[in-house]
N, C-alpha and C. Protein backbone atom coordinates (compact mmCIF):
# COMPACT_ATOMS: atom_id res chain seq x y z
N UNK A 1 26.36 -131.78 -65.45
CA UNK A 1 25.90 -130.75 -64.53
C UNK A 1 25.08 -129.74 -65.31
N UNK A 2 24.43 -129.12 -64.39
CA UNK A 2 22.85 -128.26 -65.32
C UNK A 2 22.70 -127.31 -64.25
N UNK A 3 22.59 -126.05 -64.92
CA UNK A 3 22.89 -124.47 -64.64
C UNK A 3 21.48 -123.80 -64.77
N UNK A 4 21.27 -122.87 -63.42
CA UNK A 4 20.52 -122.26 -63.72
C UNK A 4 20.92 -120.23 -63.61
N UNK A 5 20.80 -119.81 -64.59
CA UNK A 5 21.48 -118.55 -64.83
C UNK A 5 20.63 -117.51 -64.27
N UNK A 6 20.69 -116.86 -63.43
CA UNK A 6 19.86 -115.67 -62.68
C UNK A 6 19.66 -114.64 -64.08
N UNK A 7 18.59 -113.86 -63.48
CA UNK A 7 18.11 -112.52 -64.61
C UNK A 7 19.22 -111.67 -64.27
N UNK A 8 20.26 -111.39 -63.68
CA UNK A 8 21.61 -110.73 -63.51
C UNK A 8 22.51 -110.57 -64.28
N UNK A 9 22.34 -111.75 -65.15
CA UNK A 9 23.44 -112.13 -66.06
C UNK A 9 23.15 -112.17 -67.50
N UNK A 10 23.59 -111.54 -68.80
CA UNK A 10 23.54 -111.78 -69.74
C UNK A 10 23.02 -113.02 -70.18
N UNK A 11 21.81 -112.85 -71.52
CA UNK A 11 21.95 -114.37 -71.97
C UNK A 11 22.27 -115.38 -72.64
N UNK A 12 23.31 -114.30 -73.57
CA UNK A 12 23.83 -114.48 -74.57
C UNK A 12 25.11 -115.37 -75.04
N UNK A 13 25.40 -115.20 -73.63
CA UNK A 13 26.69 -115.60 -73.66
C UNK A 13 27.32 -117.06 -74.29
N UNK A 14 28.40 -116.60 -75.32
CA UNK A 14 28.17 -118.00 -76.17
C UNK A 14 28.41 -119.72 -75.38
N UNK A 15 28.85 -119.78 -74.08
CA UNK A 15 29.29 -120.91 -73.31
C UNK A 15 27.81 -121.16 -72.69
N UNK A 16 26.84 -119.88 -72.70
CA UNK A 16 25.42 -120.51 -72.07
C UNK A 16 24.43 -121.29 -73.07
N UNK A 17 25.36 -121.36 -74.40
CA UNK A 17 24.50 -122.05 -75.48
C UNK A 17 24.67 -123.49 -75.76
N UNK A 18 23.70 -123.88 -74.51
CA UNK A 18 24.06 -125.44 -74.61
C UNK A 18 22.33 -125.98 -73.71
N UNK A 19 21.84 -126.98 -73.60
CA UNK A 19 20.98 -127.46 -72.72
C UNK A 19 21.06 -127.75 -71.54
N UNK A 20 22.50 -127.31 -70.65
CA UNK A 20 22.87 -127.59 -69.80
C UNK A 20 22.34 -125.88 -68.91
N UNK A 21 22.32 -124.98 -69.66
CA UNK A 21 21.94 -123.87 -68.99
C UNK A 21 20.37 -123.13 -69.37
N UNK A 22 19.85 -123.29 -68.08
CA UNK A 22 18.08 -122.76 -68.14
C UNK A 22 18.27 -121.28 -67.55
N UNK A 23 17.21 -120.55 -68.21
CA UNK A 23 17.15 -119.18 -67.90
C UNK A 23 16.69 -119.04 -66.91
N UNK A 24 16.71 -118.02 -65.92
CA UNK A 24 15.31 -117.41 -64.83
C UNK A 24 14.28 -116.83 -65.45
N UNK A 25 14.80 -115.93 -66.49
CA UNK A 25 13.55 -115.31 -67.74
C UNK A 25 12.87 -115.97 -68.17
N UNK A 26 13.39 -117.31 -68.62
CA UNK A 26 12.45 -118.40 -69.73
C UNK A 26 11.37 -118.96 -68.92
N UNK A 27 11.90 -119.34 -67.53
CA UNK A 27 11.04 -120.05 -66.55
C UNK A 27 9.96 -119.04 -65.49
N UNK A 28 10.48 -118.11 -65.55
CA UNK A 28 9.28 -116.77 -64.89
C UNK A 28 9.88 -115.78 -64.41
N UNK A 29 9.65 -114.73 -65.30
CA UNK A 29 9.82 -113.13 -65.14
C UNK A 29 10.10 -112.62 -63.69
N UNK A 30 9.60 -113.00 -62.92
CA UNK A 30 9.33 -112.14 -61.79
C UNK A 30 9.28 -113.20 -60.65
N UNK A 31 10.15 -114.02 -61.11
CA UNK A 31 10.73 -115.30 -59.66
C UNK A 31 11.45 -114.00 -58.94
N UNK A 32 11.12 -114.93 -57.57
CA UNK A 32 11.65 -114.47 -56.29
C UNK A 32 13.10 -114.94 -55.78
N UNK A 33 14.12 -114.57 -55.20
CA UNK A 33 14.99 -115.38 -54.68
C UNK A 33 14.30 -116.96 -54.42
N UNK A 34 13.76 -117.17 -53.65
CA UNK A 34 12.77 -118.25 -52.80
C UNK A 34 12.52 -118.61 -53.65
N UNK A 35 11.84 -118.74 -54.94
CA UNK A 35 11.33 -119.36 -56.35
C UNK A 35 12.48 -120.24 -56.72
N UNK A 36 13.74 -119.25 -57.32
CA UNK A 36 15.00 -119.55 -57.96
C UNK A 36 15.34 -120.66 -56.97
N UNK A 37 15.74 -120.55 -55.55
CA UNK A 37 16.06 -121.28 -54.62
C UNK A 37 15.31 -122.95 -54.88
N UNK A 38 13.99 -122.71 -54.93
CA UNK A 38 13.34 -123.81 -54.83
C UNK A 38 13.21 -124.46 -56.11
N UNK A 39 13.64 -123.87 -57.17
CA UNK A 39 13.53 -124.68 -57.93
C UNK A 39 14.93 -125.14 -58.43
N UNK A 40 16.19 -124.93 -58.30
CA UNK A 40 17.33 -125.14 -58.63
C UNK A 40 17.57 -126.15 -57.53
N UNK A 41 16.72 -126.55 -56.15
CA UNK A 41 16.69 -127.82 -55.36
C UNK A 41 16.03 -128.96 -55.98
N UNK A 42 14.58 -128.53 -56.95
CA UNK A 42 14.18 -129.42 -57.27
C UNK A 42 14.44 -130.16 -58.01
N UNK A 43 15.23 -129.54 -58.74
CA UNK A 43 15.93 -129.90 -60.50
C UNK A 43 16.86 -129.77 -60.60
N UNK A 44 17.42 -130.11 -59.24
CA UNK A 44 19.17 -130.45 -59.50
C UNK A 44 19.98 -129.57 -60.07
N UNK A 45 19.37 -127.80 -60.01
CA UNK A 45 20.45 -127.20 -61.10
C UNK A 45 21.29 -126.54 -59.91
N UNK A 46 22.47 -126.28 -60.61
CA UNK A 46 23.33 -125.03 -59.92
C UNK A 46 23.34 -123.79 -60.25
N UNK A 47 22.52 -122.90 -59.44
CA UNK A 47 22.83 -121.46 -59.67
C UNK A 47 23.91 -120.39 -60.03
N UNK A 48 23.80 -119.56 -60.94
CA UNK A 48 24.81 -118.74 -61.37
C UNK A 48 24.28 -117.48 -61.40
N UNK A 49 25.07 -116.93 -60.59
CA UNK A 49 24.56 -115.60 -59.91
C UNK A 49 25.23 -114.29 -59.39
N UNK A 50 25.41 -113.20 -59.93
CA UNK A 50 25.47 -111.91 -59.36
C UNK A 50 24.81 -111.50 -57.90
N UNK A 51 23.52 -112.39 -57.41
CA UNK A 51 23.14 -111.63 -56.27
C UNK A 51 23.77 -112.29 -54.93
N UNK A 52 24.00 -111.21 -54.23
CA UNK A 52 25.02 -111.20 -53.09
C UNK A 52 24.02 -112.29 -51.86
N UNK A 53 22.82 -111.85 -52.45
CA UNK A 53 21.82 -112.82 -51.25
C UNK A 53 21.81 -113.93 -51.21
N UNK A 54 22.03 -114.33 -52.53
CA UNK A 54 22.29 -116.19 -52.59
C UNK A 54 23.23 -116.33 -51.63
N UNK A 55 24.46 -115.66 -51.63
CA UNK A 55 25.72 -116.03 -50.61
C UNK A 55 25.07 -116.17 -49.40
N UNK A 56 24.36 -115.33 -49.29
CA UNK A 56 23.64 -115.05 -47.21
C UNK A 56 23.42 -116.00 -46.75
N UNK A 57 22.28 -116.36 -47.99
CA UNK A 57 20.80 -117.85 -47.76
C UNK A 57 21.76 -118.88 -47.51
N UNK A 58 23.08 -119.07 -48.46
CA UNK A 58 23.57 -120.57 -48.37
C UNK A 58 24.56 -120.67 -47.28
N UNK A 59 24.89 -119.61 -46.98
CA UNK A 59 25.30 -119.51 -45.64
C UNK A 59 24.72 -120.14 -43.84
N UNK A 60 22.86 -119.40 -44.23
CA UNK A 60 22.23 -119.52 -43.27
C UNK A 60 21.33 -121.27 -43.68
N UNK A 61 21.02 -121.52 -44.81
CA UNK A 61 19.97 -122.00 -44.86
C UNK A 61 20.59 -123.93 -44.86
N UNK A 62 19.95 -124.59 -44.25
CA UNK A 62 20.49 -126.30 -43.99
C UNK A 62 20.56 -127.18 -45.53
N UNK A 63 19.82 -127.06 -46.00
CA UNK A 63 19.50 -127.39 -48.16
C UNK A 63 19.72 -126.45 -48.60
N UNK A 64 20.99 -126.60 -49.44
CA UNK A 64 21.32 -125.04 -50.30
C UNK A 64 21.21 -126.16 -51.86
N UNK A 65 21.63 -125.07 -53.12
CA UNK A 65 22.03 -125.70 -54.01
C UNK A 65 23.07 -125.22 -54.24
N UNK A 66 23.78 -126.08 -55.60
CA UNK A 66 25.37 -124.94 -55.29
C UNK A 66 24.94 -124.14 -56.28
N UNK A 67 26.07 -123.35 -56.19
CA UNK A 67 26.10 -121.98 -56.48
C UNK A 67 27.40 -121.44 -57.01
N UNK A 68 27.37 -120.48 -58.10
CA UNK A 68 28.09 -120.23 -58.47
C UNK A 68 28.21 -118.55 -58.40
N UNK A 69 28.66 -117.70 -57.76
CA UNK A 69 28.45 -116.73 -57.32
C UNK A 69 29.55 -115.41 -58.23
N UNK A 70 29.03 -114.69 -59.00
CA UNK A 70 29.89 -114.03 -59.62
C UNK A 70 30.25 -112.38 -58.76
N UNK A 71 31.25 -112.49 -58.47
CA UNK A 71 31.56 -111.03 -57.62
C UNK A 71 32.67 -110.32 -58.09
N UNK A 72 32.20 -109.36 -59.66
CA UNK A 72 33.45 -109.21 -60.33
C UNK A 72 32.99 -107.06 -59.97
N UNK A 73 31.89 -107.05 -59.00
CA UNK A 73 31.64 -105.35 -59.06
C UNK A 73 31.12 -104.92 -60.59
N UNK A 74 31.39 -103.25 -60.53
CA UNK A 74 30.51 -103.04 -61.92
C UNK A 74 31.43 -103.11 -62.84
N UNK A 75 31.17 -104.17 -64.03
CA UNK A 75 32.53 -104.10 -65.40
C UNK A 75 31.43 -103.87 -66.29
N UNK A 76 31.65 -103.91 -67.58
CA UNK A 76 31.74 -103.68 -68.99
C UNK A 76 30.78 -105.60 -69.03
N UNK A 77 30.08 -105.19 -69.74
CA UNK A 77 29.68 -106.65 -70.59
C UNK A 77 30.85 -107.61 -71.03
N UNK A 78 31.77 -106.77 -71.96
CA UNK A 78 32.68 -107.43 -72.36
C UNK A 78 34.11 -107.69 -71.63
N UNK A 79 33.64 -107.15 -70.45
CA UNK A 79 34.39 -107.62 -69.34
C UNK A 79 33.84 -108.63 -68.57
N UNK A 80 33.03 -108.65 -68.31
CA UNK A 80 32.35 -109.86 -67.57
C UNK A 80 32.39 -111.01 -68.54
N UNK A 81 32.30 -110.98 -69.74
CA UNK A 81 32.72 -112.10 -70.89
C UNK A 81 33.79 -112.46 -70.92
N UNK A 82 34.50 -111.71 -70.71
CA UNK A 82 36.48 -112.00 -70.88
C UNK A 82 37.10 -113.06 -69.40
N UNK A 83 36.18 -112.46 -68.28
CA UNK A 83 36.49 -112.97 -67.35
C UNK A 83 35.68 -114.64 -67.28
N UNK A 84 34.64 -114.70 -67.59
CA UNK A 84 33.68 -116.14 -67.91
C UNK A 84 34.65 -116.73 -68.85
N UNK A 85 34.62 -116.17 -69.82
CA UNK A 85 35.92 -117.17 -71.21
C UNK A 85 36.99 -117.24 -70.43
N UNK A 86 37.95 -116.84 -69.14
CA UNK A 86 38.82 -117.10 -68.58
C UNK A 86 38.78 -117.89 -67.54
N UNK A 87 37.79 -117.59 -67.14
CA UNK A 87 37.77 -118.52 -65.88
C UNK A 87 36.45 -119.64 -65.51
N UNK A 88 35.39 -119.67 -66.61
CA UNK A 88 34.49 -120.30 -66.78
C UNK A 88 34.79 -122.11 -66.23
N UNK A 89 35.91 -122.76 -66.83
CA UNK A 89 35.72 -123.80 -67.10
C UNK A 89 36.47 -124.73 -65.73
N UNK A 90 37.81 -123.59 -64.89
CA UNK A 90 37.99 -123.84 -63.47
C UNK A 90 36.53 -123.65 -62.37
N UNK A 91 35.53 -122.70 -62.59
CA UNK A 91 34.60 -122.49 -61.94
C UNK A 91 33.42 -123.95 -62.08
N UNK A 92 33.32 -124.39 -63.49
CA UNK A 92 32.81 -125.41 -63.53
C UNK A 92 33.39 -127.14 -62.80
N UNK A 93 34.96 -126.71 -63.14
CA UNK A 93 35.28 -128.09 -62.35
C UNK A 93 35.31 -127.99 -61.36
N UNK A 94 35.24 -126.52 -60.24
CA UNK A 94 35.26 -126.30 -58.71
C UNK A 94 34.44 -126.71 -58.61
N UNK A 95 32.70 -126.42 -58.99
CA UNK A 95 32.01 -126.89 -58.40
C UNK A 95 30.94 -128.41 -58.32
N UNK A 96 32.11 -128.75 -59.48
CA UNK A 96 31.58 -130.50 -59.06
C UNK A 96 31.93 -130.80 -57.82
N UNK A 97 32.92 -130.73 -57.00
CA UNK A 97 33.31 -131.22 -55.79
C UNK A 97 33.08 -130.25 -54.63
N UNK A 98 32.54 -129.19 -54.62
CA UNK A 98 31.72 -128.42 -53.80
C UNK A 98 30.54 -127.81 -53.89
N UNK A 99 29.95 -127.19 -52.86
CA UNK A 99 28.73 -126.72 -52.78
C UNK A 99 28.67 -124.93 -53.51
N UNK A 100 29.43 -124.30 -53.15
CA UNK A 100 30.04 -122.91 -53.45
C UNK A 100 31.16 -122.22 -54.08
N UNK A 101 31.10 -121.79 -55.20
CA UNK A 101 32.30 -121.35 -55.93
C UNK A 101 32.10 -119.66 -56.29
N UNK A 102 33.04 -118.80 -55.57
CA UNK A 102 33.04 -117.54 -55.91
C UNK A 102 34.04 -116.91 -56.80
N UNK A 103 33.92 -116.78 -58.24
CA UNK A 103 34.28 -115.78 -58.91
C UNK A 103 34.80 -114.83 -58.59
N UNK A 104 35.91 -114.11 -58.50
CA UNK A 104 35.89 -112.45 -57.65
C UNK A 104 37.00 -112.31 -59.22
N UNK A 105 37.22 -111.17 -59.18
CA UNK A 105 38.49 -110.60 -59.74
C UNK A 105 39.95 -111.16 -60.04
N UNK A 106 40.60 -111.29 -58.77
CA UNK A 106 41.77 -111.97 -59.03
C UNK A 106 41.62 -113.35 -58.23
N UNK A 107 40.64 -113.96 -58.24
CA UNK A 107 40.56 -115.21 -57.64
C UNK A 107 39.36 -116.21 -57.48
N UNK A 108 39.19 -117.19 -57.51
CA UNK A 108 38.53 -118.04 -57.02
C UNK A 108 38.30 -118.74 -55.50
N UNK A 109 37.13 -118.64 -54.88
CA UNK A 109 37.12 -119.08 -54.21
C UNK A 109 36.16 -120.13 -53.19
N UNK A 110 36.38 -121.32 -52.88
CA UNK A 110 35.42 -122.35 -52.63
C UNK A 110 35.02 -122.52 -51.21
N UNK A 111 33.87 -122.97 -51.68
CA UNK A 111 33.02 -123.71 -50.23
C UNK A 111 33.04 -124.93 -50.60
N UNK A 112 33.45 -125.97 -49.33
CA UNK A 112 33.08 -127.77 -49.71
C UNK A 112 31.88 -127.97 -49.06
C-alpha cells in the first residue's frame, strides 16, 4: 500500500521514510483538494490527512480514495508523533480492508 501525505502533516516523520509515502510538497506546492483527490485516484495512493474536507468529499463523492483522516485537534508535534508511533500501524491494517480510517484521540474509527 502507497500513501499520499497532505501539506498538513509533518515530513519528517521517521515511519514516512520509506517509498511507500509521496509528499503533496514534492508533487506541487499549491495542489488543490481536487488535485490531491485526483491524483491519489490515479495512482492508487491513500491519503493521509488533517483536512476535515476530505471527510465531506468522501462522504458526498461516488470514487473516493481511501483515506486516512487524522482528527487529533491542536497537539504538540511531538504529540502528534507519539500518537502515529502508537497507533500508526492499526491505522495501516484498518485500511487495507476499508475505504476510511479516522484517527481521533481515544479511538479509531472505520468506514467499509
Amino acid at each position: 500500500m502507497k500513501f499520499l501525505v497532505d501539506v498538513n502533516l509533518p515530513k519528517h516523520f521517521s515511519f514516512f521514510n520509506s517509498p511507500d509515502f509521496q509528499f503533496v510538497n514534492d508533487i506541487n506546492l499549491s495542489a488543490t483538494d481536487t488535485f490531491i483527490w485526483n491524483y491519489a485516484l490515479e495512482n492508487n495512493l491513500t491519503i493521509i490527512t488533517k483536512d476535515t474536507d476530505f471527510y465531506s468529499r468522501f462522504l458526498l463523492e461516488e470514487k473516493a480514495p481511501k483515506i486516512i483522516h487524522i482528527q487529533l485537534g491542536n497537539c504538540s508535534l511531538k504529540e502528534l508523533h507519539t500518537h502515529f508511533e502508537n497507533h500508526w500501524f492499526a491505522c495501516k491494517e484498518q485500511i487495507q480492508s476499508s475505504n476510511f480510517v479516522s484517527l481521533q484521540e481515544t479511538k479509531i474509527e472505520v468506514i467499509r
